[in-house]
C-alpha atoms as a PDB file:
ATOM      1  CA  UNK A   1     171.987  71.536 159.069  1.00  0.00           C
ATOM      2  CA  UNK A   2     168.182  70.801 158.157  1.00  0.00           C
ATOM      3  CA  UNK A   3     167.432  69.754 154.738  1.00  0.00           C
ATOM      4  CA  UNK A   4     164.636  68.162 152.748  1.00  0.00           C
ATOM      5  CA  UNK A   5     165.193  64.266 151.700  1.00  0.00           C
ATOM      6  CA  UNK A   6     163.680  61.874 149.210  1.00  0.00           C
ATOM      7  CA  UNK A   7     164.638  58.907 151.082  1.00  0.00           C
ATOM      8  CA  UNK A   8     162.678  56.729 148.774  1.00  0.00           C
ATOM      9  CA  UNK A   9     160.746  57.294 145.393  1.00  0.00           C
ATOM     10  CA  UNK A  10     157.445  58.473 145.460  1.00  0.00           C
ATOM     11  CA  UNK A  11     154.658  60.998 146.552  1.00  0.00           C
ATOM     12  CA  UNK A  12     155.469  64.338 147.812  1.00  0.00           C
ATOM     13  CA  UNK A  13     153.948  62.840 151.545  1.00  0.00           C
ATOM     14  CA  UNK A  14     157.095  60.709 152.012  1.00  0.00           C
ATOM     15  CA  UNK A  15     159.563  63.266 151.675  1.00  0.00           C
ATOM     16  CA  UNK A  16     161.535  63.510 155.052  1.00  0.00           C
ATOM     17  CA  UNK A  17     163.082  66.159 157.165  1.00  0.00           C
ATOM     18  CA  UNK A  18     166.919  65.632 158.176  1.00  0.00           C
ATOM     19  CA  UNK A  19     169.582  66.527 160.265  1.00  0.00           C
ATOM     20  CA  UNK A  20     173.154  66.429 158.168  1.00  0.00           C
ATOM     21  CA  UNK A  21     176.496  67.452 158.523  1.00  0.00           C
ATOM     22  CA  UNK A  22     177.575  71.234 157.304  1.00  0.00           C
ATOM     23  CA  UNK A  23     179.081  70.723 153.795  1.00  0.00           C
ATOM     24  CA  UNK A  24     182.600  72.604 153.149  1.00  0.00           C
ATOM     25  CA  UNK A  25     183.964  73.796 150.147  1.00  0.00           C
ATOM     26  CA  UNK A  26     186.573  72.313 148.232  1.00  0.00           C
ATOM     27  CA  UNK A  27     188.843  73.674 145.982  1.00  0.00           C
ATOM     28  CA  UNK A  28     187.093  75.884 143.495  1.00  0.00           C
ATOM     29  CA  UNK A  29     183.717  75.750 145.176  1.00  0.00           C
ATOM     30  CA  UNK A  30     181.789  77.991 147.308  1.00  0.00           C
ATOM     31  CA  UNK A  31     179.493  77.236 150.142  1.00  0.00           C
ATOM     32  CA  UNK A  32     175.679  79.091 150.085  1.00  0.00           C
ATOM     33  CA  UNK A  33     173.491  79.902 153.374  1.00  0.00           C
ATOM     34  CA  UNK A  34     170.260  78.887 151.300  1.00  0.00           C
ATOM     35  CA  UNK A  35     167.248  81.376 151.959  1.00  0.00           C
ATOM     36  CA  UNK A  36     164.853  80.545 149.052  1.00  0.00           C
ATOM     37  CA  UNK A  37     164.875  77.282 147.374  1.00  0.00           C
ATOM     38  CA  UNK A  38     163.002  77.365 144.267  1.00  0.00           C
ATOM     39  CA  UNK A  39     160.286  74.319 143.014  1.00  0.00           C
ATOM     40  CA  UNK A  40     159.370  73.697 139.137  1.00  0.00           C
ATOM     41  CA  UNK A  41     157.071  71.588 138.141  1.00  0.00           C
ATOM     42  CA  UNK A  42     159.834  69.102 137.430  1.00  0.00           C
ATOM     43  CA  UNK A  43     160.290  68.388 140.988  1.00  0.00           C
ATOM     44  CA  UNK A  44     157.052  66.909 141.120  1.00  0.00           C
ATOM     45  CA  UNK A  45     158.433  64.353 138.862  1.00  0.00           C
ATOM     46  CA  UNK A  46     161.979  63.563 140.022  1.00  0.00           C
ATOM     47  CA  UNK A  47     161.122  62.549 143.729  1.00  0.00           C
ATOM     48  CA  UNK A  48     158.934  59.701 141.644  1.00  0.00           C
ATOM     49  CA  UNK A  49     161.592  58.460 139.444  1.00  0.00           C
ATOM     50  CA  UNK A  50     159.547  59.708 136.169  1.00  0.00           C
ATOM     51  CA  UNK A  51     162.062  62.438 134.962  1.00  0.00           C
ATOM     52  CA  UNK A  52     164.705  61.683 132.533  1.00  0.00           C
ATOM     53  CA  UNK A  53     167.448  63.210 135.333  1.00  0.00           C
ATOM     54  CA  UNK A  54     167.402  60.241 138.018  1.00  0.00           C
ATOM     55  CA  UNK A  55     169.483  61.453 141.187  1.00  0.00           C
ATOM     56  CA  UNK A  56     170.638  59.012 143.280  1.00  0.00           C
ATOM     57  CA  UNK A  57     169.301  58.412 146.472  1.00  0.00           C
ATOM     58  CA  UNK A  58     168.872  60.418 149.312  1.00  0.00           C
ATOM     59  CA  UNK A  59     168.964  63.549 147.555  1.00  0.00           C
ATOM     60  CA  UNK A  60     167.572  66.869 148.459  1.00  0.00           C
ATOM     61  CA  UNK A  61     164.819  68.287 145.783  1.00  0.00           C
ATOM     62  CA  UNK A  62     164.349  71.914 144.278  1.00  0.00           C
ATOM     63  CA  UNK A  63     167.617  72.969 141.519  1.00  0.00           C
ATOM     64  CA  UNK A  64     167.866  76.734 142.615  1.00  0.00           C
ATOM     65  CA  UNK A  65     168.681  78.712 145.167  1.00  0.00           C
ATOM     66  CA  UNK A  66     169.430  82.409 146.317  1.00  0.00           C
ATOM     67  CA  UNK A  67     170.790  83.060 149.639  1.00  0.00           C
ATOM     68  CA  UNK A  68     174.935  84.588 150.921  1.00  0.00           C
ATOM     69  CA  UNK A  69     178.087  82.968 150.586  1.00  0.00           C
ATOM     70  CA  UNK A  70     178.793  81.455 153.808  1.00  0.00           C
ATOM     71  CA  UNK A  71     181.887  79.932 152.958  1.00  0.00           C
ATOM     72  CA  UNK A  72     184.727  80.115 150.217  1.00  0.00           C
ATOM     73  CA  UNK A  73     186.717  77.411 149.099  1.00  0.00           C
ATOM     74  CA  UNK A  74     190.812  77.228 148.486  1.00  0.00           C
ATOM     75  CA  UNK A  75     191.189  79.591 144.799  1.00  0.00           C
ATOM     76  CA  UNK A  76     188.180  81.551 145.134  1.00  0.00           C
ATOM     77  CA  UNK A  77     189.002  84.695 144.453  1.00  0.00           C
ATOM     78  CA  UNK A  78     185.841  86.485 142.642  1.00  0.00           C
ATOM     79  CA  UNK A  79     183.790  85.353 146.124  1.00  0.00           C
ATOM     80  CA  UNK A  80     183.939  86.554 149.926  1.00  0.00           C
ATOM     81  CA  UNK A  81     181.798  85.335 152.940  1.00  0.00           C
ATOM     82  CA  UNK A  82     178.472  87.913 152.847  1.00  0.00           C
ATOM     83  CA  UNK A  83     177.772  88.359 148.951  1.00  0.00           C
ATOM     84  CA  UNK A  84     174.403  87.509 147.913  1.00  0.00           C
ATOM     85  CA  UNK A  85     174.349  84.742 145.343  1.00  0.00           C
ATOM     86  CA  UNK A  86     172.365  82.638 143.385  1.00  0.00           C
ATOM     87  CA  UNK A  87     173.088  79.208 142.094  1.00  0.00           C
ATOM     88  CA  UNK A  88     171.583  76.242 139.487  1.00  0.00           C
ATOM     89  CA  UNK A  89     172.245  73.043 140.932  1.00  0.00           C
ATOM     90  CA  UNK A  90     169.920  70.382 139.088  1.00  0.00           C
ATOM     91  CA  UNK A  91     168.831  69.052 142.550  1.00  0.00           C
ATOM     92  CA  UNK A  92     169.944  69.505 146.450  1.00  0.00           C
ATOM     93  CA  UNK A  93     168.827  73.093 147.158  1.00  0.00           C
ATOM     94  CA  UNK A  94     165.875  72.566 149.450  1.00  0.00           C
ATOM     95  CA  UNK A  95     168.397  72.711 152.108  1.00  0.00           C
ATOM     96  CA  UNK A  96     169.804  75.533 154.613  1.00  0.00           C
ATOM     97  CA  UNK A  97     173.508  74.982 153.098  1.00  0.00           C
ATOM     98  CA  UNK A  98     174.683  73.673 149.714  1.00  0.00           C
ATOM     99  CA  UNK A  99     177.954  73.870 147.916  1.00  0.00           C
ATOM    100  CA  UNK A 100     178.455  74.645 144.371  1.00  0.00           C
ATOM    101  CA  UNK A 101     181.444  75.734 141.565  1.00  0.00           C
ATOM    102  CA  UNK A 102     181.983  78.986 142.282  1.00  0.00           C
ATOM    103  CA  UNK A 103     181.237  79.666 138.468  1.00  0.00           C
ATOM    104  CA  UNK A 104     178.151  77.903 138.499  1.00  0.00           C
ATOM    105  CA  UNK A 105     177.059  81.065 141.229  1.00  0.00           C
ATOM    106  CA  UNK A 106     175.835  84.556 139.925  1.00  0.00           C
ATOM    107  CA  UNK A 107     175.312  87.261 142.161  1.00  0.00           C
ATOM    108  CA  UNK A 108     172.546  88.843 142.882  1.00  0.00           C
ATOM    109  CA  UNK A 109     171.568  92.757 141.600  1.00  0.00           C
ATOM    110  CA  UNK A 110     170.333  94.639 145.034  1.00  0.00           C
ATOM    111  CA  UNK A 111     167.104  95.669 143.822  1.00  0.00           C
ATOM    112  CA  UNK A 112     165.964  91.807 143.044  1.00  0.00           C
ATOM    113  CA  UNK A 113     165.116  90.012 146.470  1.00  0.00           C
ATOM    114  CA  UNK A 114     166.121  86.741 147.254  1.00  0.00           C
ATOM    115  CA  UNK A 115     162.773  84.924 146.467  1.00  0.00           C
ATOM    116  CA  UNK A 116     162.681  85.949 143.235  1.00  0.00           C
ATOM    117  CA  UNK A 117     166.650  85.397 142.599  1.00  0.00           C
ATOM    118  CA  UNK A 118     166.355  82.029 143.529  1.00  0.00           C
ATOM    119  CA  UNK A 119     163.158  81.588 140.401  1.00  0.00           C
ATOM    120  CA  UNK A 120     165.046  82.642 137.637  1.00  0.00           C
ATOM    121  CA  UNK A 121     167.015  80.144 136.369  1.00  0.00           C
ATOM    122  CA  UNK A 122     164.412  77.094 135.448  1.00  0.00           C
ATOM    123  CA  UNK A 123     161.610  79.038 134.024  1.00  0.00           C
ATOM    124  CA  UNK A 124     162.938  82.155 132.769  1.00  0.00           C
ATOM    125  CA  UNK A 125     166.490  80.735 131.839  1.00  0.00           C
ATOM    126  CA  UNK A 126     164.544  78.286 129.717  1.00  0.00           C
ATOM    127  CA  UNK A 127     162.317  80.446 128.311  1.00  0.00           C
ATOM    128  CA  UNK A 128     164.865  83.013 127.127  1.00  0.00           C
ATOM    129  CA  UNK A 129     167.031  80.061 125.580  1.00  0.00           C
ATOM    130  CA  UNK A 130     163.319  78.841 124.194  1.00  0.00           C
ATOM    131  CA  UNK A 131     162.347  82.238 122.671  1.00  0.00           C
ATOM    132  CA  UNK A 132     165.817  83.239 121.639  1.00  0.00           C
ATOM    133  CA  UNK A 133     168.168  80.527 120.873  1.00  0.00           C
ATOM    134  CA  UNK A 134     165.621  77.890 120.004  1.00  0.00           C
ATOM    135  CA  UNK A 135     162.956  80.261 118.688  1.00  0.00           C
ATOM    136  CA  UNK A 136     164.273  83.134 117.323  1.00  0.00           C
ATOM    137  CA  UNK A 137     161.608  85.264 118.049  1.00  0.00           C
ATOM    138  CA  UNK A 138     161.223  88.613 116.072  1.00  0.00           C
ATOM    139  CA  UNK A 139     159.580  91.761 117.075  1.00  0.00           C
ATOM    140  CA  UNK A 140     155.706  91.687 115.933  1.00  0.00           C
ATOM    141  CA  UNK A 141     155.494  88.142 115.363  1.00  0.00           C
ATOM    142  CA  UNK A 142     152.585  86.285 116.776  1.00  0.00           C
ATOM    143  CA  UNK A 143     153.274  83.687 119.512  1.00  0.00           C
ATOM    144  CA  UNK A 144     151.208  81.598 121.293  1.00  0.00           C
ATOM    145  CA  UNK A 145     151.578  80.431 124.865  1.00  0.00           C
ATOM    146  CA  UNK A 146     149.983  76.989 126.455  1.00  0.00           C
ATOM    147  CA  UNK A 147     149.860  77.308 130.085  1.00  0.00           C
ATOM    148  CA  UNK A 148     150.235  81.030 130.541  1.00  0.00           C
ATOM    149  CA  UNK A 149     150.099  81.541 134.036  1.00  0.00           C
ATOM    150  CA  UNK A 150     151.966  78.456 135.425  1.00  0.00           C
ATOM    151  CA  UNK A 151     156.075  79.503 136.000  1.00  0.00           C
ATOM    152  CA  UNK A 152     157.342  78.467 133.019  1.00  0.00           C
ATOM    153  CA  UNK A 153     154.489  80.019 130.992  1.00  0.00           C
ATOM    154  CA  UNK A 154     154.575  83.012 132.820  1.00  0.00           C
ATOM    155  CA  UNK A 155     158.180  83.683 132.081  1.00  0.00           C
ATOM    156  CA  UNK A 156     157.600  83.229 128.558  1.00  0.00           C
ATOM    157  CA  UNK A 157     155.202  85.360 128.558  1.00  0.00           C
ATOM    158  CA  UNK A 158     157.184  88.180 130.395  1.00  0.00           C
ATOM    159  CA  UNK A 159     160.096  87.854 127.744  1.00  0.00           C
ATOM    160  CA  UNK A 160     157.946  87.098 124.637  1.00  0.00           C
ATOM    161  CA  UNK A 161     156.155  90.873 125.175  1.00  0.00           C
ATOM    162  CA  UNK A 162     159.589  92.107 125.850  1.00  0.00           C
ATOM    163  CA  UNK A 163     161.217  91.047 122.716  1.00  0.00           C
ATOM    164  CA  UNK A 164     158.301  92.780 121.385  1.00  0.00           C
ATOM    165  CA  UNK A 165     156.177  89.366 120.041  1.00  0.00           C
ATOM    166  CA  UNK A 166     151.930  89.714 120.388  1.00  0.00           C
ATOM    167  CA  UNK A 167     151.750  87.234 122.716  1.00  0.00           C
ATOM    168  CA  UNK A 168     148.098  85.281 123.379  1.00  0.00           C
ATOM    169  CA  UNK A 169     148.534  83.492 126.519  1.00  0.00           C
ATOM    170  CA  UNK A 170     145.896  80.404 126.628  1.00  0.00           C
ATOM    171  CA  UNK A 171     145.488  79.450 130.242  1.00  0.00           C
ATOM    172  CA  UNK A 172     142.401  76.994 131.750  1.00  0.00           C
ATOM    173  CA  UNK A 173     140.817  79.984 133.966  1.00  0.00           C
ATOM    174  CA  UNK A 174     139.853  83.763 133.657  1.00  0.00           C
ATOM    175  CA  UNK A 175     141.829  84.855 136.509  1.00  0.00           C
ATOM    176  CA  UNK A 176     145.401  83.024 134.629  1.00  0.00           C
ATOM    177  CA  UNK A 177     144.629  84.883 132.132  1.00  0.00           C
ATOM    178  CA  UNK A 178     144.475  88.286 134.308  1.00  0.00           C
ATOM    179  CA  UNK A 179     147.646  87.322 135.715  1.00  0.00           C
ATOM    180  CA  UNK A 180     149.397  86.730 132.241  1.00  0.00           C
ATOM    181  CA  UNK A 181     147.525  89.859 130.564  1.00  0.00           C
ATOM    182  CA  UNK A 182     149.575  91.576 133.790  1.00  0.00           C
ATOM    183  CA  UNK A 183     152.698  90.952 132.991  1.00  0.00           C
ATOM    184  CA  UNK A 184     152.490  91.283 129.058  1.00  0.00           C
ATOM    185  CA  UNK A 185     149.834  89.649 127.306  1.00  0.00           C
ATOM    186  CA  UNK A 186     147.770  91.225 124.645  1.00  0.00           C
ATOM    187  CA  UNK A 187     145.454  88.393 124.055  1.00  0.00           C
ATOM    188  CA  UNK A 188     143.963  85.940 126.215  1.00  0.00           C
ATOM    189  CA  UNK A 189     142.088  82.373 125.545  1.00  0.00           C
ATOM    190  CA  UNK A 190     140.592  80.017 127.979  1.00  0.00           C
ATOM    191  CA  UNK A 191     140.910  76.646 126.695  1.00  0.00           C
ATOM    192  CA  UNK A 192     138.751  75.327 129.508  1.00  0.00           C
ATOM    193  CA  UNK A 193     135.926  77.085 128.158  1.00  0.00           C
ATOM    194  CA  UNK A 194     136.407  77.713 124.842  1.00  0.00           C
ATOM    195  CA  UNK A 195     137.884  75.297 121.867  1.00  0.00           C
ATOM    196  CA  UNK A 196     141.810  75.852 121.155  1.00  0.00           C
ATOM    197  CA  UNK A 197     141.579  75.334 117.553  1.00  0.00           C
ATOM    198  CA  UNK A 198     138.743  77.381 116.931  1.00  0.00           C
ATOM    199  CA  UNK A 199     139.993  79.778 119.458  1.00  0.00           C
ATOM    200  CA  UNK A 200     143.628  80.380 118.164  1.00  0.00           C
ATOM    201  CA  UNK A 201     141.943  80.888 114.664  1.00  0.00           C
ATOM    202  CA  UNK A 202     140.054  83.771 115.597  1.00  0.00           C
ATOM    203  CA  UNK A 203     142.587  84.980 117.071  1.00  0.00           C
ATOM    204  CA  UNK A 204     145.548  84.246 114.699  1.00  0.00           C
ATOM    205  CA  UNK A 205     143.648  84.166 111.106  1.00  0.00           C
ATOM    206  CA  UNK A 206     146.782  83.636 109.456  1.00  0.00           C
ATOM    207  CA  UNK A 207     148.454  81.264 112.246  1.00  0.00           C
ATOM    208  CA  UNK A 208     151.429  81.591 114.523  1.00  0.00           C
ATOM    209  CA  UNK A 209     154.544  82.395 114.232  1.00  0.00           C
ATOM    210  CA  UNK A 210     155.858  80.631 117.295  1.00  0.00           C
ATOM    211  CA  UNK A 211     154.146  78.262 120.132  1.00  0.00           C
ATOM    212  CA  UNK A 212     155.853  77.828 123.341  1.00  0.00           C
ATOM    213  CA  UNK A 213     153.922  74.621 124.364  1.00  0.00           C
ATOM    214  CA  UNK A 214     154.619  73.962 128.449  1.00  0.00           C
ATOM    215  CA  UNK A 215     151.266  71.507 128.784  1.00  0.00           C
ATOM    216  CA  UNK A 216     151.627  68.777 126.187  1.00  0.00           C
ATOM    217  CA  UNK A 217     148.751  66.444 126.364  1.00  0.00           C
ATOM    218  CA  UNK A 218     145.329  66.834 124.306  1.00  0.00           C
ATOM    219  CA  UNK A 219     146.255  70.219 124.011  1.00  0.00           C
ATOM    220  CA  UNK A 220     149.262  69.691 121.150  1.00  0.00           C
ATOM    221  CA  UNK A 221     147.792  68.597 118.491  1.00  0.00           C
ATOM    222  CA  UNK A 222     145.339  71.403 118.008  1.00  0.00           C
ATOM    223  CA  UNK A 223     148.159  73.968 119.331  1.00  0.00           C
ATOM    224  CA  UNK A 224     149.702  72.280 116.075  1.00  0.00           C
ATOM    225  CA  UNK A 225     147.054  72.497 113.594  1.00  0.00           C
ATOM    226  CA  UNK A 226     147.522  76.553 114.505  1.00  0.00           C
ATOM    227  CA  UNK A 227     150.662  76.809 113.283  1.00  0.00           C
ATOM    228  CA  UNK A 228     151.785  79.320 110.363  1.00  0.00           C
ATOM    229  CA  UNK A 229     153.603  78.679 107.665  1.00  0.00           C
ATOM    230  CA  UNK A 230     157.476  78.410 108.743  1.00  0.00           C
ATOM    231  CA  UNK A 231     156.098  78.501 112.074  1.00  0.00           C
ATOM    232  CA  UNK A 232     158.256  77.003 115.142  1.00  0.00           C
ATOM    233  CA  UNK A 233     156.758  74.895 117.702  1.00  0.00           C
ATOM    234  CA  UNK A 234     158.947  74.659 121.098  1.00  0.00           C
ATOM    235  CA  UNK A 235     158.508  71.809 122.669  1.00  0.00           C
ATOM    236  CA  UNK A 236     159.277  72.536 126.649  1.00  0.00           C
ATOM    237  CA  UNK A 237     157.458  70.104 128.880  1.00  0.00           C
ATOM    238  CA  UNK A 238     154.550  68.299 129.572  1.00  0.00           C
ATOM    239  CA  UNK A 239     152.626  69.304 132.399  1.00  0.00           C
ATOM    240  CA  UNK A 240     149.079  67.874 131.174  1.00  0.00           C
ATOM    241  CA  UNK A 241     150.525  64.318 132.420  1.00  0.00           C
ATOM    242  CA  UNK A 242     150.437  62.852 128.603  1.00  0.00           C
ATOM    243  CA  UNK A 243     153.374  62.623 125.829  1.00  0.00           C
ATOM    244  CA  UNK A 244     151.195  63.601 123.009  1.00  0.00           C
ATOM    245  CA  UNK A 245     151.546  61.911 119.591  1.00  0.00           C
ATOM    246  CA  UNK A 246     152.006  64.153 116.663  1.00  0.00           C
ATOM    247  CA  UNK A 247     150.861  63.456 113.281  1.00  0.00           C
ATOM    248  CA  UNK A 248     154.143  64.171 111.407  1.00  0.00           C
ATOM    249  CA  UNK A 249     152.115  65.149 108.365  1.00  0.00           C
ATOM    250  CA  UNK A 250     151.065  68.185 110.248  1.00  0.00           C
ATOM    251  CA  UNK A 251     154.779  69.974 109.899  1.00  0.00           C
ATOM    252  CA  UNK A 252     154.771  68.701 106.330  1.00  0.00           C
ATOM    253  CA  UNK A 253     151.761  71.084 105.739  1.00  0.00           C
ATOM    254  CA  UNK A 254     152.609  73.415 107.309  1.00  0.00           C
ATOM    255  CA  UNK A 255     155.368  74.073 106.649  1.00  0.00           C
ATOM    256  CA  UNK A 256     156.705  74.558 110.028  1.00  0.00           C
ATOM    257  CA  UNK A 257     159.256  73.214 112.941  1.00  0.00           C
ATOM    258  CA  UNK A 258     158.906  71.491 116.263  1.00  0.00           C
ATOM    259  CA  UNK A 259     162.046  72.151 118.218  1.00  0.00           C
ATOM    260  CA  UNK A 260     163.168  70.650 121.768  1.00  0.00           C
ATOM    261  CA  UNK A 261     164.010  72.784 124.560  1.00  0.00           C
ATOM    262  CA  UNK A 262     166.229  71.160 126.757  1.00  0.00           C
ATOM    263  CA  UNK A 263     167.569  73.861 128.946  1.00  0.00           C
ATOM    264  CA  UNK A 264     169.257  71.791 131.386  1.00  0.00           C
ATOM    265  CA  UNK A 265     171.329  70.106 128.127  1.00  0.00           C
ATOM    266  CA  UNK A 266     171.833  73.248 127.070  1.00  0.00           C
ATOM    267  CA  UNK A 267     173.207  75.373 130.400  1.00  0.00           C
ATOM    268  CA  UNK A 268     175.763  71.895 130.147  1.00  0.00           C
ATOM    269  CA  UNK A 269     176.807  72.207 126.592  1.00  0.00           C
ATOM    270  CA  UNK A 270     177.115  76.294 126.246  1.00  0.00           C
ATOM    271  CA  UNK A 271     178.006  77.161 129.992  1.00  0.00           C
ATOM    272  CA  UNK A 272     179.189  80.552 128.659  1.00  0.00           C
ATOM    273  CA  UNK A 273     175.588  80.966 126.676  1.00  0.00           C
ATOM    274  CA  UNK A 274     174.303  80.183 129.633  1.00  0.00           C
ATOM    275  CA  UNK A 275     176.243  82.680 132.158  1.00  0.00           C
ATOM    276  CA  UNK A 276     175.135  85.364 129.816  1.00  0.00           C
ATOM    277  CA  UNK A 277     171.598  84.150 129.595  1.00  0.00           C
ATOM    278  CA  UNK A 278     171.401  84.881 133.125  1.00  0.00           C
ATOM    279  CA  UNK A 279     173.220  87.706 133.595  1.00  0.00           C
ATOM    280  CA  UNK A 280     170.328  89.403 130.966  1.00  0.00           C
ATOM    281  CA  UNK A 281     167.712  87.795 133.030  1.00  0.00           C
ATOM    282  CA  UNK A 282     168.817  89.375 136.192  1.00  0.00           C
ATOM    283  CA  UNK A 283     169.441  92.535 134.868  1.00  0.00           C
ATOM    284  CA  UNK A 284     166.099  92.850 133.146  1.00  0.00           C
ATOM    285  CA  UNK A 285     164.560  91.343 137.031  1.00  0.00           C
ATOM    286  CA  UNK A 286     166.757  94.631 138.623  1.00  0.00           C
ATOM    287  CA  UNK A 287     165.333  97.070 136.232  1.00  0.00           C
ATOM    288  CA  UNK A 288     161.680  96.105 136.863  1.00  0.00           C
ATOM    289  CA  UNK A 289     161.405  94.819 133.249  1.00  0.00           C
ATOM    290  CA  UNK A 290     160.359  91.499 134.125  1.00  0.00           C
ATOM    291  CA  UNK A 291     158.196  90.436 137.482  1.00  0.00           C
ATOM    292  CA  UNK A 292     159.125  87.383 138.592  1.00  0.00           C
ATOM    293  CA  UNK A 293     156.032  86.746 140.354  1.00  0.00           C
ATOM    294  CA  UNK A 294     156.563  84.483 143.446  1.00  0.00           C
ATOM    295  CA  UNK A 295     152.958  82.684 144.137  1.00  0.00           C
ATOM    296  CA  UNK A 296     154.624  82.001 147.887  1.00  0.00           C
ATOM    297  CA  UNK A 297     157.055  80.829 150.192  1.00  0.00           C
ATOM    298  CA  UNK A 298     157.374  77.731 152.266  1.00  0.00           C
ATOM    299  CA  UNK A 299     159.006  76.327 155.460  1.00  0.00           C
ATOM    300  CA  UNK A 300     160.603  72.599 154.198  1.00  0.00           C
ATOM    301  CA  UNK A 301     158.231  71.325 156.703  1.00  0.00           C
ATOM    302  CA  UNK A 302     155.205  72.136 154.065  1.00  0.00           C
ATOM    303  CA  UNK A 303     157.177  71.198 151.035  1.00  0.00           C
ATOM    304  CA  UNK A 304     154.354  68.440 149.992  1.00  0.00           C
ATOM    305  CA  UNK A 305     151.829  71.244 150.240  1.00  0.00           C
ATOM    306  CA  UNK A 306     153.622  73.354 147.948  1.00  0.00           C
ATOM    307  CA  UNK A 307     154.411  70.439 145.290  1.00  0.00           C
ATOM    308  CA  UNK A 308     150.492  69.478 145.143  1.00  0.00           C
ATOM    309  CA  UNK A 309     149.691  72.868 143.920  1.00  0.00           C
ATOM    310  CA  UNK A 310     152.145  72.656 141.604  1.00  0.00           C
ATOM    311  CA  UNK A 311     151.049  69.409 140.387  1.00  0.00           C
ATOM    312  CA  UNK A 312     147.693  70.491 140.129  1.00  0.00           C
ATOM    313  CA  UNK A 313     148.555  73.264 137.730  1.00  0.00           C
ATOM    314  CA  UNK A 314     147.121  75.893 140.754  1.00  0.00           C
ATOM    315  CA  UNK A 315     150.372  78.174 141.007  1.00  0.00           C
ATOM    316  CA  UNK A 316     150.717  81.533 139.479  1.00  0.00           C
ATOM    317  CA  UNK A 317     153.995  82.393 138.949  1.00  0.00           C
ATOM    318  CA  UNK A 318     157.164  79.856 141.332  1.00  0.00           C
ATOM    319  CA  UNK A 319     156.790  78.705 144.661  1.00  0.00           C
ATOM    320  CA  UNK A 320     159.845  78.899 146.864  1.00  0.00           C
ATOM    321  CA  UNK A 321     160.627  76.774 150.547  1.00  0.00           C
ATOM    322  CA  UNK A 322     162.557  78.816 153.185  1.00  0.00           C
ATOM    323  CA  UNK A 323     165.092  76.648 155.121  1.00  0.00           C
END
């Protein structure tokens, strides 16, 4: 089988194409003919050695997939060869067969395609364990989103303005913003063009209930200053390049939170919070109530193409490689 290899850390340029063996099943396991493998922004960072999960190496990037059981291992009984699935792994999808725990699989509704199966569990898995679990976000509260339009922000956005929050997605360009007002929305600001501070004051006089920060950088510290009283900042991930630095007397005057989301920690710790997590998320994807945009699909032969424009923040939505 062909799959994608980071033989060695580094840039996307030195990831390799091989030929391996077919993987089979064990007990308890089933075996997935891959047809979209999913890439977060993450990915950018773990064939470098700079995120905190450090596979050993060779290993195969992009942590999920959607494609058909191909295979079943001995005391599977909930799967047979032909079901559409999709599957978290943590790394190894971008490959045309992988193996996982069969209850580590969900399958897939028959009005969602595979592309967008395969998208759902890094960005909107983390954002409904961000809004919900970690935020606790209540109809008509204000919340604030720092890179709108990017996956992860986009999914937040899609599930903030279904729990029925006034989201204001902040986003460096017009057209993210048109994209994020798309899928839910009501307010828009362009912190490449206008100031965040000033900006999220006009348009949250009395500050916000909840920011679900994705971008980190110079942009936290204002993003804090915005807060409301008893407000919560999530903390999600950094994709401005900098760990920012935050004055701890900020939360003592305001009054307010800044919580971790750690999804990944989380889908290990509550496997059955997560299970249901995702059976919401694809349910809601079925019924048209949330998009999951896909910005485009790639062969693995273009993989570096499609991890620059994730690294330079120029995706709308998730980018998926075809085996």
């Amino acid at each position: 089988m062909k799959a994608l290899l980071c033989e060695a850390l580094g840039p996307a340029e030195n990831l390799v194409i091989r030929d391996l063996p077919e993987p089979t099943p064990g007990p308890g396991e089933i075996a997935i003919r891959v047809s979209a493998a999913a890439l977060n922004f993450f990915d950018t960072l773990v064939i470098q050695g700079r995120y905190q999960v450090k596979p050993p190496l060779p290993f195969s990037p992009s942590a999920e997939c959607a494609g058909m059981v191909s295979a079943v291992g001995e005391g599977v009984a909930d799967w047979h060869i032909g079901e559409r699935v999709a599957a978290w792994l943590g790394h190894g999808a971008a490959r045309e067969i992988v193996v996982v725990p069969a209850d580590a699989a969900i399958r897939i509704p028959d009005k969602l395609s595979d592309h967008q199966a395969a998208g759902l569990f890094v960005t909107y898995g983390t954002a409904l364990h961000g809004l919900i679990q970690r935020g606790g976000i209540q109809p008509g509260e204000t919340l604030a989103i720092l890179g709108a339009a990017g996956g992860a922000g986009l999914a937040a956005v899609e599930i903030g303005a279904l729990l029925g929050a006034r989201v204001i997605a902040c986003a460096s360009s017009p057209d993210k913003l048109a994209l994020a007002r798309e899928h839910g929305a009501q307010e828009g600001l362009d912190y490449a063009a206008d100031d965040l501070r000033a900006g999220l004051r006009r348009l949250a006089p009395d500050g916000l209930d909840a920011l679900y920060d994705t971008v980190g950088g110079e942009l936290a510290e204002p993003a804090l200053r915005s807060m409301g009283w008893g407000g919560r900042y999530l903390v999600v991930g950094f994709a401005g390049g900098e760990i920012p630095k935050i004055p701890l007397n900020l939360l003592l005057l305001k009054g307010c939170d800044l919580r971790g989301v750690f999804w990944g920690d989380f889908v290990r710790r509550d496997p059955a919070g997560h299970r249901a997590n995702m059976e919401r998320l694809l349910a809601w994807a079925a019924a048209g109530q949330i998009r999951a945009h896909v910005h485009g699909a790639y062969p693995l032969e273009r993989a570096p193409e499609a991890l620059a424009l994730i690294a330079e923040r120029k995706v709308q939505g998730k980018v998926v490689l075809v085996p």
